[in-house]
N, C-alpha and C. Protein backbone atom coordinates (compact mmCIF):
# COMPACT_ATOMS: atom_id res chain seq x y z
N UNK A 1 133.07 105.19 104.79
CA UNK A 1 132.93 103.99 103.99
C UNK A 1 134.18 103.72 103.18
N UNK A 2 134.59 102.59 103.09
CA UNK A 2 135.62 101.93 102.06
C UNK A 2 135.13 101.99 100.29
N UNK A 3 135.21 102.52 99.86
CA UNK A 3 134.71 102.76 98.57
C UNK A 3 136.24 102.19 97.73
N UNK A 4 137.07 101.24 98.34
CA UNK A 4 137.79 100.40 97.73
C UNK A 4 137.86 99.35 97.00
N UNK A 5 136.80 98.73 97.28
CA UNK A 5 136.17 97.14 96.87
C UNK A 5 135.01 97.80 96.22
N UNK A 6 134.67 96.49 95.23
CA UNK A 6 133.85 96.72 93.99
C UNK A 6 132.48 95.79 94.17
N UNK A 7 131.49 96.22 94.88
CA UNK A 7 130.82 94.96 95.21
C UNK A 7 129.57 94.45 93.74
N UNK A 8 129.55 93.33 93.15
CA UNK A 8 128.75 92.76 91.95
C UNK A 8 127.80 92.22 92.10
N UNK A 9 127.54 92.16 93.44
CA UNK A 9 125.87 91.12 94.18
C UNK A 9 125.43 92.44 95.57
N UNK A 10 124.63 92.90 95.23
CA UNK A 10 123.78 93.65 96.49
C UNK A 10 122.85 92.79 97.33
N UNK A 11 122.91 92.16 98.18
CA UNK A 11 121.85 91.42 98.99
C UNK A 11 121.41 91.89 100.05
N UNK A 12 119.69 91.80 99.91
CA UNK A 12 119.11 93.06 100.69
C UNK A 12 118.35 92.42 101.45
N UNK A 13 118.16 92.63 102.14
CA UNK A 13 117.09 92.13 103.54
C UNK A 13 115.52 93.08 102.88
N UNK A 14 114.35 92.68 103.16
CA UNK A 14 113.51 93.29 103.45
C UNK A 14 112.93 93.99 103.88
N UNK A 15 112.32 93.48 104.62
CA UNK A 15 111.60 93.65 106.63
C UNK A 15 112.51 94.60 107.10
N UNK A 16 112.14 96.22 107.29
CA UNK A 16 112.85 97.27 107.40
C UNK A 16 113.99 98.02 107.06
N UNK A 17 114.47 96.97 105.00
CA UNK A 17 115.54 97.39 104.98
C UNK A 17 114.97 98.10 103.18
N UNK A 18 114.21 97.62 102.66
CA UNK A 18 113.85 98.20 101.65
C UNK A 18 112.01 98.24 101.90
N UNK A 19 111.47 98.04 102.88
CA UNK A 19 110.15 97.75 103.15
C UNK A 19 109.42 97.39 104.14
N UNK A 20 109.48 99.18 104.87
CA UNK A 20 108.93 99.32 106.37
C UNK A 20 107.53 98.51 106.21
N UNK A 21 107.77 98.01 106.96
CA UNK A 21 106.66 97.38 107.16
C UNK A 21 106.64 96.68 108.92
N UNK A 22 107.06 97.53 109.66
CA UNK A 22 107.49 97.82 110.93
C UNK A 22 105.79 97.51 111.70
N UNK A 23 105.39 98.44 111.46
CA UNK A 23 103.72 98.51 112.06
C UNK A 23 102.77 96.73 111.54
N UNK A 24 102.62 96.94 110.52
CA UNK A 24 102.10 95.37 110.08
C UNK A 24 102.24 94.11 110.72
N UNK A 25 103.95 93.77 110.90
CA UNK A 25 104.39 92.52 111.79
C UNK A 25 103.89 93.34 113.40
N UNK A 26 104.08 94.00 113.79
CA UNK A 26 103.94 94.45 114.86
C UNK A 26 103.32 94.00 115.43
N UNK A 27 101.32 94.24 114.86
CA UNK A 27 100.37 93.66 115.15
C UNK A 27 100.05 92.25 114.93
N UNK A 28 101.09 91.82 114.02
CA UNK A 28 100.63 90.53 113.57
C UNK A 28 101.48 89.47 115.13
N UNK A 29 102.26 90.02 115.47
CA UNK A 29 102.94 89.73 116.51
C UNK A 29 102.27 89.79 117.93
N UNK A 30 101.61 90.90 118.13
CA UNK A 30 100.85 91.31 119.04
C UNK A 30 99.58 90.45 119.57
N UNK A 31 98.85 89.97 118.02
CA UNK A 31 97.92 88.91 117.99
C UNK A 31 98.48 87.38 118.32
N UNK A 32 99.30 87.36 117.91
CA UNK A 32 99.92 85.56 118.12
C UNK A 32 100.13 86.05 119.89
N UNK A 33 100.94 86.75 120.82
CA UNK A 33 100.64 86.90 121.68
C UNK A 33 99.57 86.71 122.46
N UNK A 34 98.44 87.26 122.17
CA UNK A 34 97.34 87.78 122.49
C UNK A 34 96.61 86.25 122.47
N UNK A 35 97.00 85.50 121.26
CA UNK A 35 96.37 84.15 121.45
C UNK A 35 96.52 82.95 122.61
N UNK A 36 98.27 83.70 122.60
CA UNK A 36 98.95 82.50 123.91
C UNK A 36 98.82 83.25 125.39
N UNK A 37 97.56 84.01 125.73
CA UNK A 37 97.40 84.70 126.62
C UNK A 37 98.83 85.21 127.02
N UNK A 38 99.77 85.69 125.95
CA UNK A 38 100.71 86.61 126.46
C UNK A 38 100.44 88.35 125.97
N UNK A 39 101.05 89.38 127.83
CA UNK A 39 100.54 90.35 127.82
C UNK A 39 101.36 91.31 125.89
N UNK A 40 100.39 92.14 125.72
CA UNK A 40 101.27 92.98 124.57
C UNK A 40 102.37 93.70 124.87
N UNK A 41 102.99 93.78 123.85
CA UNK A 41 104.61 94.87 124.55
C UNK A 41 103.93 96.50 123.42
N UNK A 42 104.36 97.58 123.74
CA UNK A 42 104.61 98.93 123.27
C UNK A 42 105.39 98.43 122.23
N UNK A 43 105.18 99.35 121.08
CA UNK A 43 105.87 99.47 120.27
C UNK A 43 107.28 99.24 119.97
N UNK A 44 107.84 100.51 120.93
CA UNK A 44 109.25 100.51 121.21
C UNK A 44 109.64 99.06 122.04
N UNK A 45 109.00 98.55 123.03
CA UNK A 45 109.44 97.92 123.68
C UNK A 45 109.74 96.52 122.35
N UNK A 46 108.67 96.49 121.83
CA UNK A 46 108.52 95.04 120.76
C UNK A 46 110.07 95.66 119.72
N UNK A 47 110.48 96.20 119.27
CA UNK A 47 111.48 96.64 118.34
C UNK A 47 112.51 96.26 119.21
N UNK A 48 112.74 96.37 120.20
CA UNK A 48 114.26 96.28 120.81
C UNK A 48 113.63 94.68 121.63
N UNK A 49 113.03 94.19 121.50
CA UNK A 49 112.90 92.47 121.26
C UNK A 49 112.77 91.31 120.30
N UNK A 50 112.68 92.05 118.69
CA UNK A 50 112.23 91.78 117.86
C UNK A 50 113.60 90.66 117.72
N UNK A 51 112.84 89.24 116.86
CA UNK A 51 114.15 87.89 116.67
C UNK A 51 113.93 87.87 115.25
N UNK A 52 114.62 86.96 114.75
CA UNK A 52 114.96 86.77 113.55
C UNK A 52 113.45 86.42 112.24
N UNK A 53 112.52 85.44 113.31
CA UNK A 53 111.12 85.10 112.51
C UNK A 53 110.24 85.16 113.92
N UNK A 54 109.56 85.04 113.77
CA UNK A 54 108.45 84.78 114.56
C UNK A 54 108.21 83.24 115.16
N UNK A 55 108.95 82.27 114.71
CA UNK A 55 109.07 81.18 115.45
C UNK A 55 110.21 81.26 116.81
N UNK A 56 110.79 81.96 116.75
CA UNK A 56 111.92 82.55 118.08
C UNK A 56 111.16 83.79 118.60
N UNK A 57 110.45 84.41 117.91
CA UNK A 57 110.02 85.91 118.66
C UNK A 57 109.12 84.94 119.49
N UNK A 58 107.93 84.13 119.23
CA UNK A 58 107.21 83.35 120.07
C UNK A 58 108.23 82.76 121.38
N UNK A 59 109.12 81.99 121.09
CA UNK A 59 109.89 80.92 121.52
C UNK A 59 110.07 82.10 123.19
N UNK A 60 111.53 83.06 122.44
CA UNK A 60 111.31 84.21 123.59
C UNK A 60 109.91 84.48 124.59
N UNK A 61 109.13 84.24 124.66
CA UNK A 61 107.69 84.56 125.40
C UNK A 61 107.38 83.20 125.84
N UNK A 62 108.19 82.63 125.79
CA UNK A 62 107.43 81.08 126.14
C UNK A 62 106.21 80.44 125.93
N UNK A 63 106.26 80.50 124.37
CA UNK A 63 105.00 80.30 123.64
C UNK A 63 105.57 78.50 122.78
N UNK A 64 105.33 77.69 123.35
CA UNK A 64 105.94 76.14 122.51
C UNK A 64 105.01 75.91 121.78
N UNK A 65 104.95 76.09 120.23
CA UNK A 65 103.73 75.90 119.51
C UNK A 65 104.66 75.21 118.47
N UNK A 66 104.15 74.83 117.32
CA UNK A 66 104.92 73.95 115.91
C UNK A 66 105.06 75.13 115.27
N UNK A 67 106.50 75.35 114.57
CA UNK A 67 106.94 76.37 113.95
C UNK A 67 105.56 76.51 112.70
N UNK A 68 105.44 75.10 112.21
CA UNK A 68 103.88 75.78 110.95
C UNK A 68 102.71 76.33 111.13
N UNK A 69 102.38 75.70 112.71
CA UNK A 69 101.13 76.61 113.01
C UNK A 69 101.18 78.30 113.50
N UNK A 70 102.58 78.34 113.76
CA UNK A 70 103.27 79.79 114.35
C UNK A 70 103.17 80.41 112.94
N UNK A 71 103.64 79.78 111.86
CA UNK A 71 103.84 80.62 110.44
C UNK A 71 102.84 80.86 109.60
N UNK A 72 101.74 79.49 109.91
CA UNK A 72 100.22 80.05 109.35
C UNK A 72 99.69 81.26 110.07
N UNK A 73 99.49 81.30 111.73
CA UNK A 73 99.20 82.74 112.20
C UNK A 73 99.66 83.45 111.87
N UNK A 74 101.27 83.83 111.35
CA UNK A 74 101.76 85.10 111.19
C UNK A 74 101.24 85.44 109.97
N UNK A 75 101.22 84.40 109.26
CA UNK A 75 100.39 84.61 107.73
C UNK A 75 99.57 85.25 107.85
N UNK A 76 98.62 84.95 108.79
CA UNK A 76 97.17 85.29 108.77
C UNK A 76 96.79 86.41 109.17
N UNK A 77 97.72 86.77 110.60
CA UNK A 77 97.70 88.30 110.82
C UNK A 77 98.76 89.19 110.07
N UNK A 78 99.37 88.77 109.33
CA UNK A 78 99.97 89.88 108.63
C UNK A 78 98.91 90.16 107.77
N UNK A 79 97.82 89.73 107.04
CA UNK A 79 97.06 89.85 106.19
C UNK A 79 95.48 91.01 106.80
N UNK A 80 95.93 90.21 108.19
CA UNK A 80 94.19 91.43 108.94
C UNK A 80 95.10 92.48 109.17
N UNK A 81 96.16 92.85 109.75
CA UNK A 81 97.11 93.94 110.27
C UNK A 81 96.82 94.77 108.84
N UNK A 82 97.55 94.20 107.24
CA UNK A 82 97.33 95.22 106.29
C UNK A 82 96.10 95.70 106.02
N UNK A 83 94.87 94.58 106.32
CA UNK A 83 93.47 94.97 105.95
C UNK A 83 92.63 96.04 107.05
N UNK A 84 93.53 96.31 108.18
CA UNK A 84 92.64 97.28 109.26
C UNK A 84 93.79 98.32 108.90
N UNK A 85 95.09 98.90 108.60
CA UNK A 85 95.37 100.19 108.13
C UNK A 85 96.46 99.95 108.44
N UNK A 86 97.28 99.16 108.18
CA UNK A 86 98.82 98.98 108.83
C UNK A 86 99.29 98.35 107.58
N UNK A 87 99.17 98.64 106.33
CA UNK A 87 100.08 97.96 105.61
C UNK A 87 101.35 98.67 104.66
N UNK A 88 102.35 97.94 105.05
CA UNK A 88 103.75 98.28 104.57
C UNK A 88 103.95 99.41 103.58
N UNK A 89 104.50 100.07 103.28
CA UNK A 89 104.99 100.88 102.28
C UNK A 89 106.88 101.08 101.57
N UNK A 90 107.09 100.69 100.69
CA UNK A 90 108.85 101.20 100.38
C UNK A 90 109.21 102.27 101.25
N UNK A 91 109.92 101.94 101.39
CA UNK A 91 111.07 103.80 102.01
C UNK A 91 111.41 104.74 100.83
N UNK A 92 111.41 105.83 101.12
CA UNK A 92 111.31 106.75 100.13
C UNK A 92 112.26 106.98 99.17
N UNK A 93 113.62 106.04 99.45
CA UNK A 93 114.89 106.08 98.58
C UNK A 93 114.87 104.52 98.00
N UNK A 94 114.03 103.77 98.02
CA UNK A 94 114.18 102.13 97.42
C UNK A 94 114.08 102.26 96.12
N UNK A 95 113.33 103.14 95.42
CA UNK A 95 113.15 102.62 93.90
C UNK A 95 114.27 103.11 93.23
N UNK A 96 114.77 104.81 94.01
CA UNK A 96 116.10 105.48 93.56
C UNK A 96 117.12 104.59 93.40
N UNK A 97 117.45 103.71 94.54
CA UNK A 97 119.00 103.01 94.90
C UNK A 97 118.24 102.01 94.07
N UNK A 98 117.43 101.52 93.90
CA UNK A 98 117.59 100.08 93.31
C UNK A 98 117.54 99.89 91.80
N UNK A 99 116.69 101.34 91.48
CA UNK A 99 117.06 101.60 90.14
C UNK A 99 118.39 101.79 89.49
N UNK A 100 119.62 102.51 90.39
CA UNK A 100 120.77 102.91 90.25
C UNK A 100 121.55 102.00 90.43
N UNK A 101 121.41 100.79 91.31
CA UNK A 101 122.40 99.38 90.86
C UNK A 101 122.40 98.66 90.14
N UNK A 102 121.04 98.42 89.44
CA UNK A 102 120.55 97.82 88.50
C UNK A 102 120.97 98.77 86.64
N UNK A 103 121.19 99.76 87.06
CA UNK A 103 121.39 100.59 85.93
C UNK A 103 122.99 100.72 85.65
N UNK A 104 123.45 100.62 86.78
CA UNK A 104 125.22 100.04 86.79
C UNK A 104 125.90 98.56 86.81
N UNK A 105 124.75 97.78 86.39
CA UNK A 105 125.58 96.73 86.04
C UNK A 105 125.31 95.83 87.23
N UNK A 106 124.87 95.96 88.97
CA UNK A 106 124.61 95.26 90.17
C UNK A 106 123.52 94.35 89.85
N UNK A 107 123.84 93.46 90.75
CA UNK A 107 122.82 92.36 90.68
C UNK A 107 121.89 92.52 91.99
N UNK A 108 120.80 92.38 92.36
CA UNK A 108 120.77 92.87 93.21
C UNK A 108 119.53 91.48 93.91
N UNK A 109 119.72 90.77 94.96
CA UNK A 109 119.12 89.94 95.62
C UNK A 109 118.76 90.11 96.56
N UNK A 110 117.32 89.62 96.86
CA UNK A 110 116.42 89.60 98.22
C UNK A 110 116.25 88.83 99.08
N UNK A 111 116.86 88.71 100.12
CA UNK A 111 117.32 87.60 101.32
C UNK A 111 116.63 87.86 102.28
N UNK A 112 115.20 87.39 102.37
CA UNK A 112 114.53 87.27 103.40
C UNK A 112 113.68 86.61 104.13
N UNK A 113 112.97 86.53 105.39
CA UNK A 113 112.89 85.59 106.30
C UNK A 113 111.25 86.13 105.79
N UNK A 114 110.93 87.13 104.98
CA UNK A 114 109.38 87.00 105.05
C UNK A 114 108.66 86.59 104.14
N UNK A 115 107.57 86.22 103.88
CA UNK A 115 107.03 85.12 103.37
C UNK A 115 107.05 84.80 101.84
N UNK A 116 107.87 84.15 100.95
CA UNK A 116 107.77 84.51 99.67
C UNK A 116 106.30 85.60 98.90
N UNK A 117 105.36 84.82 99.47
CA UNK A 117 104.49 85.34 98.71
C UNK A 117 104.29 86.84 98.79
N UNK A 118 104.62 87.18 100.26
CA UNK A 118 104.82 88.83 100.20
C UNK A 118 105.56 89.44 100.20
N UNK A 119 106.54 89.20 99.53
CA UNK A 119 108.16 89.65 98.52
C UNK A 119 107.04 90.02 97.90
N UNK A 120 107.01 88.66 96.55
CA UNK A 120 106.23 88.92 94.96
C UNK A 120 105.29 90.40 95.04
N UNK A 121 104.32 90.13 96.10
CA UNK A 121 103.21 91.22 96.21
C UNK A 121 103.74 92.24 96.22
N UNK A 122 104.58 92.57 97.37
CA UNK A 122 105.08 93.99 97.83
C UNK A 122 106.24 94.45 96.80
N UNK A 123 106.70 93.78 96.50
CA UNK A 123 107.66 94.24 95.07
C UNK A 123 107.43 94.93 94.12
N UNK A 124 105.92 93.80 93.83
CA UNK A 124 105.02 94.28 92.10
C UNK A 124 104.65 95.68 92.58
N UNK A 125 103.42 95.85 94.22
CA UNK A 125 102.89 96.79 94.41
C UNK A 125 104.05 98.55 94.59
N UNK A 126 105.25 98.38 95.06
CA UNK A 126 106.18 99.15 94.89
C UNK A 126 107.17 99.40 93.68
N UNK A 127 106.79 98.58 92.82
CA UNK A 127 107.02 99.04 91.22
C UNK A 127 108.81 98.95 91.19
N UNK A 128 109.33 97.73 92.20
CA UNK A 128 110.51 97.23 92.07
C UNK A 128 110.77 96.24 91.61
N UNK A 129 109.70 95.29 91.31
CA UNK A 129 109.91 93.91 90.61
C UNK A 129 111.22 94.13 89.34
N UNK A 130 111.55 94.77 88.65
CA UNK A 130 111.78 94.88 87.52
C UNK A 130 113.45 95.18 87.61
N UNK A 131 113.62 95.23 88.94
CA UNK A 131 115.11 95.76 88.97
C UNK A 131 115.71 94.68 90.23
N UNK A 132 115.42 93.50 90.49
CA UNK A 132 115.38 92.50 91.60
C UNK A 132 115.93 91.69 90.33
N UNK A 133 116.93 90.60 90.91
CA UNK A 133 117.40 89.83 89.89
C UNK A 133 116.88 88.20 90.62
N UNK A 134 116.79 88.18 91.51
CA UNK A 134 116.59 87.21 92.39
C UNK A 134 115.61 87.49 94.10
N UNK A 135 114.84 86.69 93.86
CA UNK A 135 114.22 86.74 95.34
C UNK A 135 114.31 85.51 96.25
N UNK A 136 114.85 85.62 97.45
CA UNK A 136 114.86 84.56 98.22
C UNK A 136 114.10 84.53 99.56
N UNK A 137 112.32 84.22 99.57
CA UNK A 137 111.86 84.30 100.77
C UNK A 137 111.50 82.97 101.65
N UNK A 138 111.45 83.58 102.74
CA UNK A 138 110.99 82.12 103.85
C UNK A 138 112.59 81.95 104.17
N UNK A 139 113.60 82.33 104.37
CA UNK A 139 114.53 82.26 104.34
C UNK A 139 114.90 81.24 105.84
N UNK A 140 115.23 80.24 105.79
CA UNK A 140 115.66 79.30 107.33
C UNK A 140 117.15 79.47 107.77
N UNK A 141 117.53 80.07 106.73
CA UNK A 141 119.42 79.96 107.20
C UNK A 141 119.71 81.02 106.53
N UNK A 142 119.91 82.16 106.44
CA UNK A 142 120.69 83.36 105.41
C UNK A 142 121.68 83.07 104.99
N UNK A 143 122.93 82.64 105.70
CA UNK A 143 124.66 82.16 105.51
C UNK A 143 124.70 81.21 104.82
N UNK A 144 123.83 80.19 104.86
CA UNK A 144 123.32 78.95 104.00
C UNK A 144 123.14 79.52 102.61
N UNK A 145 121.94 80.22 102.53
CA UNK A 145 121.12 81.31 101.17
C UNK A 145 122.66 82.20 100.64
N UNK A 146 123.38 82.72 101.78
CA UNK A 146 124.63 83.49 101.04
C UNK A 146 125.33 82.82 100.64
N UNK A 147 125.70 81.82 101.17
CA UNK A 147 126.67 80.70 100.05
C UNK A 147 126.34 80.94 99.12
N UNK A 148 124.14 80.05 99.01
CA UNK A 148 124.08 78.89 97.50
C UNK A 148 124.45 80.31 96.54
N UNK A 149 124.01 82.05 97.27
CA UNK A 149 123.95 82.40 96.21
C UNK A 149 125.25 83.13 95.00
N UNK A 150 126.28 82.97 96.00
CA UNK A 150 127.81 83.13 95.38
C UNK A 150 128.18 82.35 94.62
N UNK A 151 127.54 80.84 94.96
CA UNK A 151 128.06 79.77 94.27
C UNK A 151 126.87 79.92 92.77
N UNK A 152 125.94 80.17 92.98
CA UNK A 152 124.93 80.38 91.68
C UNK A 152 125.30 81.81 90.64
N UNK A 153 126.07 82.63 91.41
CA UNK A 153 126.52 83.34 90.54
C UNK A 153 128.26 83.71 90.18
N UNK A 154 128.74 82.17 90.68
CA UNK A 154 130.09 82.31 90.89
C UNK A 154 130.67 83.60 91.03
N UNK A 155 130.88 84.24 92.64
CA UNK A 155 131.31 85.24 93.10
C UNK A 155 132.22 84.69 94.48
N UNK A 156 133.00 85.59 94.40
CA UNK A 156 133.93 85.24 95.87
C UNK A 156 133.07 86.38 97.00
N UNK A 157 133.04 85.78 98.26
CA UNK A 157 132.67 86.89 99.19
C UNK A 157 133.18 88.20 98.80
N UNK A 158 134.33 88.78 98.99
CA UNK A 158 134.46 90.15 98.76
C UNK A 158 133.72 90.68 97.16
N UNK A 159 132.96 89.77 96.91
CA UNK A 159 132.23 90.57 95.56
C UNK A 159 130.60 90.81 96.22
N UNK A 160 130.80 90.23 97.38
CA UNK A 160 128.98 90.24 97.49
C UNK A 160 128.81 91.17 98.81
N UNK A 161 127.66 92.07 98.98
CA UNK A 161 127.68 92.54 100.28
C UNK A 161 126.31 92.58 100.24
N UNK A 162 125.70 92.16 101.86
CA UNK A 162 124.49 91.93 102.03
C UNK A 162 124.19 93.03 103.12
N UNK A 163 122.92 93.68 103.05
CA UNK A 163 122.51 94.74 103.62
C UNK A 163 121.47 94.23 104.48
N UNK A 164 121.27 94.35 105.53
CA UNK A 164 120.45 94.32 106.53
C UNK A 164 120.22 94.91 107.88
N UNK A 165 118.95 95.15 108.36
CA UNK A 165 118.85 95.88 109.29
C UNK A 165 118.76 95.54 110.85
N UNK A 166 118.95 94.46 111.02
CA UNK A 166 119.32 93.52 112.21
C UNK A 166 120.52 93.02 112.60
N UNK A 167 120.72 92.71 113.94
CA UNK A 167 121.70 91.88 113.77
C UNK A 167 121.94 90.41 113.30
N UNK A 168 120.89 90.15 113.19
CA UNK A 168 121.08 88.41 112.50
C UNK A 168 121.47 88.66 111.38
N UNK A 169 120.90 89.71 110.19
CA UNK A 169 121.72 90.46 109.15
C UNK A 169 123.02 89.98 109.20
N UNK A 170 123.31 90.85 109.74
CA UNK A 170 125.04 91.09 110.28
C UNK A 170 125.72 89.28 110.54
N UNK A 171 125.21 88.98 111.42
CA UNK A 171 125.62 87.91 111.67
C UNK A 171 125.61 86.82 110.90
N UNK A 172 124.24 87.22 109.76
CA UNK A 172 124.43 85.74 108.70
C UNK A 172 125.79 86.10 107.96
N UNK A 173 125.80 87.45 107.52
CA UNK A 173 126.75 87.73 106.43
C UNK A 173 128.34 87.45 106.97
N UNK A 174 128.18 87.69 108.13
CA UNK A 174 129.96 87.18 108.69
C UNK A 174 129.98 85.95 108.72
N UNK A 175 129.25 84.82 109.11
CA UNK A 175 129.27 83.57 109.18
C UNK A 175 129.38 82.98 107.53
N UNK A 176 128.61 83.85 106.76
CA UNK A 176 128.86 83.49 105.36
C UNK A 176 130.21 83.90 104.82
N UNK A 177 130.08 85.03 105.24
CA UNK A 177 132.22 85.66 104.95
C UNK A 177 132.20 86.35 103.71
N UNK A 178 130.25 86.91 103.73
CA UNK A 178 130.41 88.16 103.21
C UNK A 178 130.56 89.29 103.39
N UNK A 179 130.36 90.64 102.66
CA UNK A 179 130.94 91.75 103.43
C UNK A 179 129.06 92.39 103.90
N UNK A 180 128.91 92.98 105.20
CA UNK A 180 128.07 92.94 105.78
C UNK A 180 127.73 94.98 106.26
N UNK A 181 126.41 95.34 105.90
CA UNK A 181 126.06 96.47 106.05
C UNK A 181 125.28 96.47 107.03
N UNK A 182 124.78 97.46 107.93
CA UNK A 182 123.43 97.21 108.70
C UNK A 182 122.89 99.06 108.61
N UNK A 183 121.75 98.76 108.27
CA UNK A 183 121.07 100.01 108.23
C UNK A 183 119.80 100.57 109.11
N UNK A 184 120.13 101.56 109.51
CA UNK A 184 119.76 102.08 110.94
C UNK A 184 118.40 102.85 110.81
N UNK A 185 117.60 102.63 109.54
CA UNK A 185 116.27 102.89 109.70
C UNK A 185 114.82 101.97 109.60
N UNK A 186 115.86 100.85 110.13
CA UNK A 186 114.63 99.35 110.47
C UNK A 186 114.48 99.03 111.37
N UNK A 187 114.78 97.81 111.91
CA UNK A 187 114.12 97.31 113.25
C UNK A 187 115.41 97.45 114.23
N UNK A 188 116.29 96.99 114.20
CA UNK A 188 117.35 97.41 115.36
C UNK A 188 118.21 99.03 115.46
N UNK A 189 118.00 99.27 116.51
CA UNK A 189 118.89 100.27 116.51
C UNK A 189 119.91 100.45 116.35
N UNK A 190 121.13 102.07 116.07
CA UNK A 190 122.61 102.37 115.45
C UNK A 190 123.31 101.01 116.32
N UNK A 191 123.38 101.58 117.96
CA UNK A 191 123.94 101.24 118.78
C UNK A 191 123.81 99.63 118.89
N UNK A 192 122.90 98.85 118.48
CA UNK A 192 122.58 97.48 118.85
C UNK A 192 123.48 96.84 117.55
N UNK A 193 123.17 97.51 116.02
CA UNK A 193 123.71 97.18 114.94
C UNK A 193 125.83 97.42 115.37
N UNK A 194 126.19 98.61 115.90
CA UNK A 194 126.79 98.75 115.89
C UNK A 194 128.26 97.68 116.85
N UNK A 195 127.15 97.30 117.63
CA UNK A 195 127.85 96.18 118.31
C UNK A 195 128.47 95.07 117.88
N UNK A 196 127.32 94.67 116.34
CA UNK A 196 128.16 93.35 115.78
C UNK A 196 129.33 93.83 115.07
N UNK A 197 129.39 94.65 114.67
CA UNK A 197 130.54 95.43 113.88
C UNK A 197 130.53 94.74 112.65
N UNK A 198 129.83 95.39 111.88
CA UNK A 198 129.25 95.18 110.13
C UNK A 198 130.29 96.67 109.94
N UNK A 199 130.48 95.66 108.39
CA UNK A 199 131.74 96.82 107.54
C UNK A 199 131.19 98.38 107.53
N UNK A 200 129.95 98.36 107.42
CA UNK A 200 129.37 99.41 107.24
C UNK A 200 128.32 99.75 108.13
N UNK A 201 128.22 101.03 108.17
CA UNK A 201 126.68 101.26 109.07
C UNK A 201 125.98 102.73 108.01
N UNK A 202 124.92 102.28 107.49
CA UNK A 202 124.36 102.98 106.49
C UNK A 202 122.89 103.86 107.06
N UNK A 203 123.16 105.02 106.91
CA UNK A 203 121.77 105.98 107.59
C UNK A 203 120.26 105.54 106.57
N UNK A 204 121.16 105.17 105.47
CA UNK A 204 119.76 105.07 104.29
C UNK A 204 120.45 104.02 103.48
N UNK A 205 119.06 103.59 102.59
CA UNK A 205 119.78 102.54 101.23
C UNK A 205 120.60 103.68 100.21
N UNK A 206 120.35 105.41 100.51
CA UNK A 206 120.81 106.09 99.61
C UNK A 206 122.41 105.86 99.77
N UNK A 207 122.70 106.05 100.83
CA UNK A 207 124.25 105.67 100.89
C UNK A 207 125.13 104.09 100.18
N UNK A 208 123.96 103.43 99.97
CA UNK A 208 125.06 101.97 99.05
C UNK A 208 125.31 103.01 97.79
N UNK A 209 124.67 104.38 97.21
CA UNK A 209 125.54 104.86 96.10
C UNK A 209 126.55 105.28 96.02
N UNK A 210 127.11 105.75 97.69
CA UNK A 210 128.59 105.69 97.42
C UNK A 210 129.73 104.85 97.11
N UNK A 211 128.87 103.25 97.02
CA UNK A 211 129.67 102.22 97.02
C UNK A 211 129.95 102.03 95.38
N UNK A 212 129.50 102.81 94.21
CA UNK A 212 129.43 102.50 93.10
C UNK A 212 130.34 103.42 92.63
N UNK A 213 131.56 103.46 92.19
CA UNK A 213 132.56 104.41 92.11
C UNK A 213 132.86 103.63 90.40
């Protein structure tokens, strides 16, 4: 890691980057399938197909439905998925690292594509609300969201680095022309992350503490 640059905005992805919640969408995915008489994929197989929202994960399967009725189902089965035994939990280093940027002065923002309302929930219920300076869910454009949010906290890209565990991650943050992490215990794999070539490739959120020098 470059522990040269001083980064003042942490922007974090969610959805497998501070909050497995891997199994939950899974099924909730599995069911929207299941509705458009498309067959289910394995686990593994659904992770190394997984798109940016669920209006493209459909799209991929050749499912042509209206992105709102696609986003009310996912609503809906993300909600039976947590209520039959699949619901999300923090990773075991989120409250550590997020307590520790927040305790050094980092700002630390939530850039994600999943549903505002279950940010708020899953935040309060993981006892991180309190160290989040900003939440941004339902997210339609990330690079868009990374602009407004440099410009809302007047920062130049090299002050902001956004962490995520995908490659769309990766890819919003270069198109934004921020500096870009991808972390290899969410939904895409080393090797898939490693392809877009993000500044960083992080085993855990424990490693952004080497970025605090």
């Amino acid at each position: 890691m470059d522990n040269n640059k001083i980064f003042d905005i942490f922007g974090l992805d969610w959805s497998g980057t501070v909050s497995d919640d891997r199994r939950t969408v899974y099924e909730a995915n599995m069911r929207i399938l299941e509705d458009y008489n498309k067959p289910r994929l394995t686990f593994d197989n659904w992770l190394a197909e997984t798109m940016s929202d669920v209006v493209e994960f459909a799209k991929k399967f050749g499912i042509r439905e209206s992105p709102e009725k696609l986003k009310g189902l996912y609503l809906e089965y993300l909600t039976w998925a947590e209520s039959n035994g699949h619901k999300p939990f923090a990773y075991d280093d989120a409250a550590d690292v997020l307590r520790y940027l927040h305790n050094n002065g980092k700002k630390i923002v939530i850039l994600s594509t999943h549903p505002e309302e279950k940010l708020a929930r899953e935040s309060e219920r993981y006892g991180l609300s309190r160290f989040i300076t900003e939440t941004i869910g339902g997210s339609k454009n990330k690079a868009e969201d990374l602009r407004m949010i440099m410009a809302s906290f007047s920062k130049s890209p090299n002050e902001v680095l956004y962490v995520g565990d995908t490659i769309f991650d990766i890819q919003a943050a270069k198109k934004a022309g921020v500096n870009s992490a991808g972390i290899i215990n969410g939904y895409h794999s080393r090797k898939r992350l490693e392809e877009e070539e993000p500044d960083y490739i992080l085993e855990s959120l424990s490693d952004l503490k080497r970025l605090i020098i």
